[in-house]
Structure formats: structure tokens, C-alpha cells
N, C-alpha and C. Protein backbone atom coordinates (compact mmCIF):
# COMPACT_ATOMS: atom_id res chain seq x y z
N UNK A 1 0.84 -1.18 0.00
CA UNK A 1 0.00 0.00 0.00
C UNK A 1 0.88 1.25 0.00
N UNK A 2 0.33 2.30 -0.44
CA UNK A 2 1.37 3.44 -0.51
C UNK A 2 0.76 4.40 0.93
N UNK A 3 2.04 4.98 1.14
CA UNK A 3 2.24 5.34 2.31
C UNK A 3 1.14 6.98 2.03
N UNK A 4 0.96 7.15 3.50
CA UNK A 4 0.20 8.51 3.65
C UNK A 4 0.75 9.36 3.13
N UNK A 5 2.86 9.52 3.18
CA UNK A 5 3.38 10.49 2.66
C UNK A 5 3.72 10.47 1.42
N UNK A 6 3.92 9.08 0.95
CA UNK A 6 3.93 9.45 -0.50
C UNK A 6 2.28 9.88 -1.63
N UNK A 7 1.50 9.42 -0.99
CA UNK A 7 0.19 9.95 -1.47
C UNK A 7 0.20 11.32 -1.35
N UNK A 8 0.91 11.85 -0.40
CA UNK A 8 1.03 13.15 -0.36
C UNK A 8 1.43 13.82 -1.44
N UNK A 9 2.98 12.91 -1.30
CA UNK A 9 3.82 13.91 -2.25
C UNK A 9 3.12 13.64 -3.56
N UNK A 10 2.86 12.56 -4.10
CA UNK A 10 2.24 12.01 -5.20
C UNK A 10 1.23 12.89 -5.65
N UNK A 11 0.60 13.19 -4.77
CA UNK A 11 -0.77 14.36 -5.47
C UNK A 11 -0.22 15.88 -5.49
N UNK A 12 0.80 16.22 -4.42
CA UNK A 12 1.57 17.38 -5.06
C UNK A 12 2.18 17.38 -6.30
N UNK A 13 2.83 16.23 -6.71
CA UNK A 13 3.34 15.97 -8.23
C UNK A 13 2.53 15.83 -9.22
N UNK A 14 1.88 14.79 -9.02
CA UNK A 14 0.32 15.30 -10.47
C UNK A 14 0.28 16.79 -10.43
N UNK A 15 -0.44 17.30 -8.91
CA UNK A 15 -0.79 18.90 -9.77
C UNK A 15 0.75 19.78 -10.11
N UNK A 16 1.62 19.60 -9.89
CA UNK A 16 2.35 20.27 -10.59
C UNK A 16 2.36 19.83 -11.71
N UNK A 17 2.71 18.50 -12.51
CA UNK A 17 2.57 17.75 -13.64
C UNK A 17 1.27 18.27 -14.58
N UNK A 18 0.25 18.44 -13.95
CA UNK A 18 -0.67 18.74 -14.68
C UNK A 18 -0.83 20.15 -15.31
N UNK A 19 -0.15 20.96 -14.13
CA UNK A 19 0.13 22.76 -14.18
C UNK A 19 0.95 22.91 -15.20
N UNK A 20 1.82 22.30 -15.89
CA UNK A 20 2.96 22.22 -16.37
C UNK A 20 2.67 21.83 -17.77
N UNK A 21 1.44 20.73 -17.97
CA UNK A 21 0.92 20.62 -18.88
C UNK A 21 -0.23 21.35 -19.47
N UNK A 22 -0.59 22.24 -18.68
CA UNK A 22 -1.47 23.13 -19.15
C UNK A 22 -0.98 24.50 -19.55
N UNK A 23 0.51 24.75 -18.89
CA UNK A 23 0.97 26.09 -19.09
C UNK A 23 1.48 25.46 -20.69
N UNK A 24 2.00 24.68 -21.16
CA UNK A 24 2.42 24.62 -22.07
C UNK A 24 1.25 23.73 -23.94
N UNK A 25 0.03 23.42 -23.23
CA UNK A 25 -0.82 22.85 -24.30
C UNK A 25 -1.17 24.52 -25.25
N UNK A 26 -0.85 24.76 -26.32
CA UNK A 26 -1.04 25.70 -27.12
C UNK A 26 -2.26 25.64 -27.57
N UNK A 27 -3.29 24.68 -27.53
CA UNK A 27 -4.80 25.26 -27.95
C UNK A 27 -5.54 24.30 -27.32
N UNK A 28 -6.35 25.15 -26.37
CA UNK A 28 -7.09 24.88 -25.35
C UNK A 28 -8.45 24.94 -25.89
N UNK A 29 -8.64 25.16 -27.26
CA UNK A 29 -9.76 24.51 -27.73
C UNK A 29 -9.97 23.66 -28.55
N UNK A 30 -9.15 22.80 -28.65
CA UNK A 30 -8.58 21.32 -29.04
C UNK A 30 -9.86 20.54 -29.16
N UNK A 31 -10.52 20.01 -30.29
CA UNK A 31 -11.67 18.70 -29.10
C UNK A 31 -10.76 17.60 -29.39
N UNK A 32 -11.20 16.81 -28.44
CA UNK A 32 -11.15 15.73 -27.53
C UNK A 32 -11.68 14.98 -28.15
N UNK A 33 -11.21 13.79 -27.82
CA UNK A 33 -12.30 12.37 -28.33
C UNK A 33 -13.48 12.02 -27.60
N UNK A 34 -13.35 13.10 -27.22
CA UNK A 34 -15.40 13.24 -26.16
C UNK A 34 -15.45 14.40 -26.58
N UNK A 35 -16.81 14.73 -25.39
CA UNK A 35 -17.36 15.90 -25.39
C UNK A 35 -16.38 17.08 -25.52
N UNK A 36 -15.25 16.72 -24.50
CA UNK A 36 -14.54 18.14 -23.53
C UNK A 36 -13.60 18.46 -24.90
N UNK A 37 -13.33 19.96 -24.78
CA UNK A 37 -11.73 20.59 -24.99
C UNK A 37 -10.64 20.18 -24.23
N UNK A 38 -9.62 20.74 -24.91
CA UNK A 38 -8.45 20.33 -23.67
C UNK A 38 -8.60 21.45 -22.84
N UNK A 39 -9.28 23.01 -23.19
CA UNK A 39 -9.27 23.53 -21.70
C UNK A 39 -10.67 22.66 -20.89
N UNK A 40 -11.18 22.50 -21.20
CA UNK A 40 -12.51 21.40 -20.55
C UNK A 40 -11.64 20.35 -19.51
N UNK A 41 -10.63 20.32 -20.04
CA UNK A 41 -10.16 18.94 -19.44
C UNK A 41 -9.06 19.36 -17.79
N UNK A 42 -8.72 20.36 -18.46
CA UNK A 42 -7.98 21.15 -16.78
C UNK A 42 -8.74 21.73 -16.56
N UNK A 43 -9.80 22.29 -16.85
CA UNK A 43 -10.97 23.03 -16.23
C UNK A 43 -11.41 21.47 -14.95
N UNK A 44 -12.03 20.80 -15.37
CA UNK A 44 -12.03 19.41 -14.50
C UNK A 44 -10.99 19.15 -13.50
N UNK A 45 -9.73 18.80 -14.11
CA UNK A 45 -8.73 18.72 -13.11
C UNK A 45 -8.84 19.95 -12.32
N UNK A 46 -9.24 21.08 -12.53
CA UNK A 46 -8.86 22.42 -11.13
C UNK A 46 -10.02 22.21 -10.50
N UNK A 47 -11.58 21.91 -10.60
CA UNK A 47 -12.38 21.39 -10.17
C UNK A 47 -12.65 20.32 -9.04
N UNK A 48 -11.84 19.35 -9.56
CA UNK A 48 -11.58 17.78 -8.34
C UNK A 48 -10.75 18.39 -7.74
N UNK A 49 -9.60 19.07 -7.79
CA UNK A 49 -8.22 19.20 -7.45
C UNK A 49 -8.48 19.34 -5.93
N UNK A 50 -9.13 19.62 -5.62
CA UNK A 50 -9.00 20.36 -3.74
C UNK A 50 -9.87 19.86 -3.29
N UNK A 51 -10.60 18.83 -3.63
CA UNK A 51 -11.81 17.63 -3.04
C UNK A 51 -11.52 16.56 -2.19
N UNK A 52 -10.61 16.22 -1.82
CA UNK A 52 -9.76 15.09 -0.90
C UNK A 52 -10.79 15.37 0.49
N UNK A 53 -10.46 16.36 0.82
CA UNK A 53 -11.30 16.30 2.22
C UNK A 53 -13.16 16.11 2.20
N UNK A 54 -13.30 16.30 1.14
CA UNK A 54 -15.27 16.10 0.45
C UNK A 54 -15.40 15.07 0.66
N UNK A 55 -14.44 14.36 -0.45
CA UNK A 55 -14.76 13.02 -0.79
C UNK A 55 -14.27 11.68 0.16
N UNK A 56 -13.00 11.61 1.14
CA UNK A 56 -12.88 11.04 1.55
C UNK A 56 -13.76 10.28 2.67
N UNK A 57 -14.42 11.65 3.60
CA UNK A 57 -15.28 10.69 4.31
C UNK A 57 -16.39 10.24 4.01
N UNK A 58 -16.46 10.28 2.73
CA UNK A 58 -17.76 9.30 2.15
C UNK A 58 -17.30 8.15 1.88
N UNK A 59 -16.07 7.68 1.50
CA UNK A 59 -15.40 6.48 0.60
C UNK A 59 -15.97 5.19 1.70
N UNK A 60 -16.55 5.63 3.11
CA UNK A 60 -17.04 4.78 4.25
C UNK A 60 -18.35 4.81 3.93
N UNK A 61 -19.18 5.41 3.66
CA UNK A 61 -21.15 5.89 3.92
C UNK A 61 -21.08 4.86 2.74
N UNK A 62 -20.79 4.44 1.61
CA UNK A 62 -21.40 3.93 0.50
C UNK A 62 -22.00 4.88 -0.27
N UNK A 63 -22.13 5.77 0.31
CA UNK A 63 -22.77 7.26 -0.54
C UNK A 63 -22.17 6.92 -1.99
N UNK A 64 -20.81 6.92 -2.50
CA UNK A 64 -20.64 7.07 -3.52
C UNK A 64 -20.95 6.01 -4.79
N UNK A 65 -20.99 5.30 -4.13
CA UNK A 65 -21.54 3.79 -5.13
C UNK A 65 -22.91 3.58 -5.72
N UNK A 66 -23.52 4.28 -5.15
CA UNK A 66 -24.86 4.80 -6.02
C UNK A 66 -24.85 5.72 -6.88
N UNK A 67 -24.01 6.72 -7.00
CA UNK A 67 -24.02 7.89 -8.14
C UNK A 67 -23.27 7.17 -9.43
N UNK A 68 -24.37 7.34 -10.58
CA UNK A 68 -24.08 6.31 -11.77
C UNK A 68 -22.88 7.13 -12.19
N UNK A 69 -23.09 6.70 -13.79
CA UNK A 69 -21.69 7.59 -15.14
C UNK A 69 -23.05 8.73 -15.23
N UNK A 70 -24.16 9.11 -15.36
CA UNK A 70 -24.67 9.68 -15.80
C UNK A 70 -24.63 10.97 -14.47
N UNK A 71 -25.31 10.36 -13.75
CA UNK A 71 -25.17 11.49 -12.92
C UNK A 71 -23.44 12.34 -12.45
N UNK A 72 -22.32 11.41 -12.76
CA UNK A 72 -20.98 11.92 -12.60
C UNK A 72 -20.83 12.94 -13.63
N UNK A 73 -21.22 12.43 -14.88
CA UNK A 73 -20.93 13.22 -16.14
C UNK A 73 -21.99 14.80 -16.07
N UNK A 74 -22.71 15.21 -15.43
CA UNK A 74 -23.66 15.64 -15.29
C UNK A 74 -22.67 17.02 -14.13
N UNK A 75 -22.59 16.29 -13.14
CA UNK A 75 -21.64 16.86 -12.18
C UNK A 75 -20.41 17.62 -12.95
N UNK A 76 -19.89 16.69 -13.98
CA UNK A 76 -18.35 16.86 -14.23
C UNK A 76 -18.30 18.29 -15.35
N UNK A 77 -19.50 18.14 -15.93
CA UNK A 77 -20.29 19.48 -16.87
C UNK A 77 -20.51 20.63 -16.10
N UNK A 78 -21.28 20.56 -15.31
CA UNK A 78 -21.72 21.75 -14.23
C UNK A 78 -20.43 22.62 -13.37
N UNK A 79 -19.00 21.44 -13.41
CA UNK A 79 -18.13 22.08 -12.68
C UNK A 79 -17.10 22.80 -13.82
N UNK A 80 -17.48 22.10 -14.65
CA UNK A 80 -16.35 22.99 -16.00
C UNK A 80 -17.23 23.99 -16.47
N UNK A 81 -18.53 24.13 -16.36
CA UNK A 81 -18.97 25.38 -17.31
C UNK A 81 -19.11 26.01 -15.85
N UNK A 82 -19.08 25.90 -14.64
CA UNK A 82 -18.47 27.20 -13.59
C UNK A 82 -17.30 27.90 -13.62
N UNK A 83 -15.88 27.02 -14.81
CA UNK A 83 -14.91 27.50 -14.90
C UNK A 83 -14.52 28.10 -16.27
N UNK A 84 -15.86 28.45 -17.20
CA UNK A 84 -15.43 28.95 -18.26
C UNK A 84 -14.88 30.47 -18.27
N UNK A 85 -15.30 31.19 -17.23
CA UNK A 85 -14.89 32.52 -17.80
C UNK A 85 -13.06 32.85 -16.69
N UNK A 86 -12.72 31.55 -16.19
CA UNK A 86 -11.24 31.70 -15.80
C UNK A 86 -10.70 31.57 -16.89
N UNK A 87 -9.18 32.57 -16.39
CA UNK A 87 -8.45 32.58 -17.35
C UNK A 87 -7.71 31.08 -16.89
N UNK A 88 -6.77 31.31 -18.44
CA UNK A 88 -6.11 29.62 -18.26
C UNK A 88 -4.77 30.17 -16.90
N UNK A 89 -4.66 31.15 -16.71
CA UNK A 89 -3.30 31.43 -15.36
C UNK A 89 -4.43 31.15 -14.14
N UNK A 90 -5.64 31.52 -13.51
CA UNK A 90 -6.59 31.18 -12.64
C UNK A 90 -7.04 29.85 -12.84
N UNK A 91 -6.89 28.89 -13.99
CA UNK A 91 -7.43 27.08 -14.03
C UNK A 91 -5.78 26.65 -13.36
N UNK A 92 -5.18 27.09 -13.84
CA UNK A 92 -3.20 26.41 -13.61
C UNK A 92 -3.35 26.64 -12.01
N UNK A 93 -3.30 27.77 -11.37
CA UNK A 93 -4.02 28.12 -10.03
C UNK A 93 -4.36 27.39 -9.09
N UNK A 94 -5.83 27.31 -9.42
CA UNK A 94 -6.57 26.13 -9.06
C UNK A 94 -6.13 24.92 -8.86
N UNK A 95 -5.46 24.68 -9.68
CA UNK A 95 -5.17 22.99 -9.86
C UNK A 95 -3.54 22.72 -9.02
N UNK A 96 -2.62 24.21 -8.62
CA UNK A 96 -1.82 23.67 -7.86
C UNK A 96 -2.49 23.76 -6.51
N UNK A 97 -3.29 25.10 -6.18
CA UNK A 97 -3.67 25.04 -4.86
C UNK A 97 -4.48 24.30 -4.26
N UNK A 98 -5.61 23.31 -5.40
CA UNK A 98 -6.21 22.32 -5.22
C UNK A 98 -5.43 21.11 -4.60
N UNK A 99 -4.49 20.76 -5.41
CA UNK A 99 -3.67 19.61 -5.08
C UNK A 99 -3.11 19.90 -3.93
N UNK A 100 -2.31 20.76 -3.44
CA UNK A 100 -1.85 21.02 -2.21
C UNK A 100 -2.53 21.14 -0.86
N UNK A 101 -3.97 21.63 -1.17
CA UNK A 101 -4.88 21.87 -0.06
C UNK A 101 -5.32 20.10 -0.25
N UNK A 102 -5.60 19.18 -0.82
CA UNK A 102 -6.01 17.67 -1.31
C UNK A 102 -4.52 16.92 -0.07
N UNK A 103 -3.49 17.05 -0.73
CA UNK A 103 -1.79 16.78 0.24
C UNK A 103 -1.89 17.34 1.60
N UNK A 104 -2.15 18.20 1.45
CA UNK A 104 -2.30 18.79 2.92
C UNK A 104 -3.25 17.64 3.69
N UNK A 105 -4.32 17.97 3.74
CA UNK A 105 -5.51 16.72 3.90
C UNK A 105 -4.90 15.47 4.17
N UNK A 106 -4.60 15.07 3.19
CA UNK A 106 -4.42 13.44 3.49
C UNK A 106 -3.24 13.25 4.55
N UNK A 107 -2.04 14.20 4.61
CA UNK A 107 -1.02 13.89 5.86
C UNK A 107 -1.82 14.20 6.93
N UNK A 108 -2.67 14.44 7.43
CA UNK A 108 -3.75 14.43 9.00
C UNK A 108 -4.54 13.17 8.81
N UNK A 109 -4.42 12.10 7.84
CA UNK A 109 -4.99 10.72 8.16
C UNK A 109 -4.29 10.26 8.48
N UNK A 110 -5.09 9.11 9.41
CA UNK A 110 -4.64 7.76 10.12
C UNK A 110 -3.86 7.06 8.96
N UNK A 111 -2.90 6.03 9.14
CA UNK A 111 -2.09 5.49 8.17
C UNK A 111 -3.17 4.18 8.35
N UNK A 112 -3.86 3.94 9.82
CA UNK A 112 -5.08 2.54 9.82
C UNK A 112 -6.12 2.69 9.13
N UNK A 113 -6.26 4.33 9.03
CA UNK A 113 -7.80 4.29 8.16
C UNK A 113 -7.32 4.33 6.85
N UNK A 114 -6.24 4.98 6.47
CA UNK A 114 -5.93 4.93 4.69
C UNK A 114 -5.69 3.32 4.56
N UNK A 115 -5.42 2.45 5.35
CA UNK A 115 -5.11 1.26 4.90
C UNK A 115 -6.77 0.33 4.99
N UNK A 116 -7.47 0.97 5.11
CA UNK A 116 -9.04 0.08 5.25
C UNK A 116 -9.59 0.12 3.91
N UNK A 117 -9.96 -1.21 3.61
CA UNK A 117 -10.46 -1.86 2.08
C UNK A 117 -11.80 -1.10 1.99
N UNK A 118 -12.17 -0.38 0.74
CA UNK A 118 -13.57 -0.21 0.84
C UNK A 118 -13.83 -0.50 -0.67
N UNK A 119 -15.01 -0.59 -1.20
CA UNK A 119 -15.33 -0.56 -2.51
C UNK A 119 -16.28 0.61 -3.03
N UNK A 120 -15.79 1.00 -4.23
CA UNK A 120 -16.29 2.26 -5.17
C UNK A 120 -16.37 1.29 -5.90
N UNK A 121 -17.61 1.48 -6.85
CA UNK A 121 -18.40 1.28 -8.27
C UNK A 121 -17.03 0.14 -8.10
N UNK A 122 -16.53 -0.31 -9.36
CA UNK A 122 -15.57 -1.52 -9.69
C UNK A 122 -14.14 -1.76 -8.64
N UNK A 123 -13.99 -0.64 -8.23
CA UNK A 123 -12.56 -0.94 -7.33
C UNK A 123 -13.45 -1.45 -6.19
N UNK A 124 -12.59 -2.33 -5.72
CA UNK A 124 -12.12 -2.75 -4.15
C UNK A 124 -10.64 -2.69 -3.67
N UNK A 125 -10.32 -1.81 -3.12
CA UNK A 125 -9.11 -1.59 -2.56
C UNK A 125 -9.11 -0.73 -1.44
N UNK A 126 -7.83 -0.42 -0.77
CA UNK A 126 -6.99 0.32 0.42
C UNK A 126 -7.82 1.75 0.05
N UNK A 127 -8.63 2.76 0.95
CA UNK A 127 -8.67 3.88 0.48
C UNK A 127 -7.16 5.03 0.14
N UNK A 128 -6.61 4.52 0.51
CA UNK A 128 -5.45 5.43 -0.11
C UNK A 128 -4.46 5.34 -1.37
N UNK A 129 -5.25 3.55 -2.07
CA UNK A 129 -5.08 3.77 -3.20
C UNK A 129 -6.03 4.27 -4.31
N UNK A 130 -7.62 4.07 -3.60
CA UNK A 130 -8.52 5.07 -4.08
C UNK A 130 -8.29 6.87 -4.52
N UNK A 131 -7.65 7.35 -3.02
CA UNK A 131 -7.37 8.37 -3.37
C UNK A 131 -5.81 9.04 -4.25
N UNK A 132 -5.11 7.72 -4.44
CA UNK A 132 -4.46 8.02 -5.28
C UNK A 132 -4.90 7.50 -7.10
N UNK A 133 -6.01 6.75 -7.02
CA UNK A 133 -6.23 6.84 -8.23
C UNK A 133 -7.15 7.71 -8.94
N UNK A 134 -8.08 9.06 -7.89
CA UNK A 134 -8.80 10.12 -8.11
C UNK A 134 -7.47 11.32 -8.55
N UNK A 135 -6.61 11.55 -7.39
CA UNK A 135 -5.90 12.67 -7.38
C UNK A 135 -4.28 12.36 -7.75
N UNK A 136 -4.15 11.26 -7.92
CA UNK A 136 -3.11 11.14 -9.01
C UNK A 136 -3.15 10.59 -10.05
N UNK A 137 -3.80 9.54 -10.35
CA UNK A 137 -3.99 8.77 -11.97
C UNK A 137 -4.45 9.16 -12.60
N UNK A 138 -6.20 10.16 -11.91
CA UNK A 138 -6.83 10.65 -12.98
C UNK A 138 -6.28 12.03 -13.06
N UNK A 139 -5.64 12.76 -12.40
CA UNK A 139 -5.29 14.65 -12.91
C UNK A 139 -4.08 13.83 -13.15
N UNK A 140 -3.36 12.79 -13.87
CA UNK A 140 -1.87 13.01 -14.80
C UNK A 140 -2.79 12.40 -15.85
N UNK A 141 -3.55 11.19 -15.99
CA UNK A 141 -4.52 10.70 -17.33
C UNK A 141 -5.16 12.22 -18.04
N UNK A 142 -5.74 13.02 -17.27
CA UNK A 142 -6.46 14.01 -18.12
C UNK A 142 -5.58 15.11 -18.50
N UNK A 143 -4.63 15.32 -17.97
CA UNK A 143 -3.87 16.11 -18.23
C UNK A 143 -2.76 15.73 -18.85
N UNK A 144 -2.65 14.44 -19.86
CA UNK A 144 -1.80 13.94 -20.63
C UNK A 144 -3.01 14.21 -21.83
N UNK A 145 -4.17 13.08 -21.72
CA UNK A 145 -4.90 13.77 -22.74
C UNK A 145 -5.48 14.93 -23.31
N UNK A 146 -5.37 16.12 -22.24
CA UNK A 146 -5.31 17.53 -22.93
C UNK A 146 -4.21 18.24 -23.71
N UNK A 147 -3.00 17.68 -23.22
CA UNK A 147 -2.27 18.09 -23.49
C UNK A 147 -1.13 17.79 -24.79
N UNK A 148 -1.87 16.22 -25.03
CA UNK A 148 -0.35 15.28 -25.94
C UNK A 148 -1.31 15.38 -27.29
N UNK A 149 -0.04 15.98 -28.36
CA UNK A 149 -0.27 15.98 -29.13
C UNK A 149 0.95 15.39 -30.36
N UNK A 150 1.23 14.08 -30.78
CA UNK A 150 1.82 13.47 -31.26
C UNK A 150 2.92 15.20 -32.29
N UNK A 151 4.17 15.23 -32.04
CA UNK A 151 4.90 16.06 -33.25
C UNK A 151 4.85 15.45 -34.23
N UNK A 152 5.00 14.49 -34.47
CA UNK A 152 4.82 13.87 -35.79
C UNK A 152 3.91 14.19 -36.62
N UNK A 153 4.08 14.43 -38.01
CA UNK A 153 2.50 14.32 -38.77
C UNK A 153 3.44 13.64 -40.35
């Protein structure tokens, strides 16, 4: 299981990783192989970014295992069109001070409670690899796909 402090550092590194990829994606109105833009897509990441303390004490209630793809996708819309009229220096922002206030958070957990099995929708695992696969797998996944754009042509 990964440790409280490297989950730490780990979600400080995505959001820098992700900041880094957004200061440098040159068109942020890119589409996507979905719905989103690539600014759509760090608009999202600055959104989740500072949710660690929301979401964690639900990962116990079961609360979250009832909210389908529909109702997430629904959510995930409502929080990016709250961030359309930031500039892209206020989304980059967001998404470090998100992650850091998220790091912050998780070093004040128990290392017994991050190590307790719970299940979300398909995972069953350690919540602290839960919360490393919200605030680190998914803000470096979306923020690779906003950002990568093969040089080659």
C-alpha cells in the first residue's frame, strides 16, 4: 500500500505535472475524443483538485456507489462550465492550490484508516489507493490527454 506520505507527495506531483501541462498545451480549444476541450479537461482537473477532504469521508457511507456515469458526467459538466470565464493562469491556479490543499488533507490521516479496504463502483481496494487513483492517476490521465499531441505528422 502506498504510504500517507507518498500519497502526499504524489498528489503534489500530479498537480504540478498537470500545471505544467497546461501552461504549455497551445490550444485549449482542441476537441477531444469526447465531449470536452483540452481547456474542458484542466478546467475538471482544477475542479476535483481540492476535493480530498469532500470526498474522503464518504469512501465509508457507501454514498458514492450509487451515483451512476450519468449522474458523474452531469456533475463533471456543471463544474467545467463554472470555470469557463477563468483565465487559463486562474485554471493552472486552481489545480496547484487544489492539489496542495487535497496533500495537505491526506497527511492528517490515520495510516489505519488509509489502509481500510472499501469498494467504489468496480474498485475494491486500500482507500489510499482510491485516493491516489482520483488525485493522481486521474489529474496526470487528463492532463496527458489535454495536453499530448503526437509532433509527428
Amino acid at each position: 500500500m502506498i504510504s500517507k506520505q507518498e500519497l502526499a507527495d504524489g498528489i503534489r506531483f500530479a498537480g504540478r505535472r498537470a500545471a505544467a501541462a497546461a501552461e504549455r498545451t497551445k490550444d485549449w480549444d482542441y476537441q477531444l475524443g469526447h465531449q470536452w476541450t483540452s481547456g474542458d479537461a484542466f478546467r475538471h482537473i482544477a475542479a476535483v483538485a481540492g476535493g480530498a477532504a469532500g470526498l474522503y469521508p464518504l469512501l465509508d457511507a457507501g454514498v458514492l456507489s450509487g451515483i451512476g456515469a450519468e449522474r458523474i458526467a452531469q456533475n463533471n459538466a456543471a463544474a467545467i462550465a463554472g470555470l469557463k470565464d477563468k483565465s487559463r493562469e486562474e485554471i493552472i491556479q486552481a489545480i496547484l492550490d487544489g492539489h496542495e490543499a487535497s496533500a495537505k488533507f491526506v497527511e492528517t490521516l490515520d495510516e489505519a484508516d488509509l489502509a481500510k479496504v472499501v469498494k467504489l463502483g468496480g474498485y475494491e481496494m486500500e482507500k489510499a489507493e482510491l485516493v491516489a487513483q482520483i488525485w493522481i492517476h486521474h489529474t496526470i490521465a487528463h492532463a496527458y490527454e489535454a495536453s499530448a499531441r503526437w509532433p509527428i505528422t
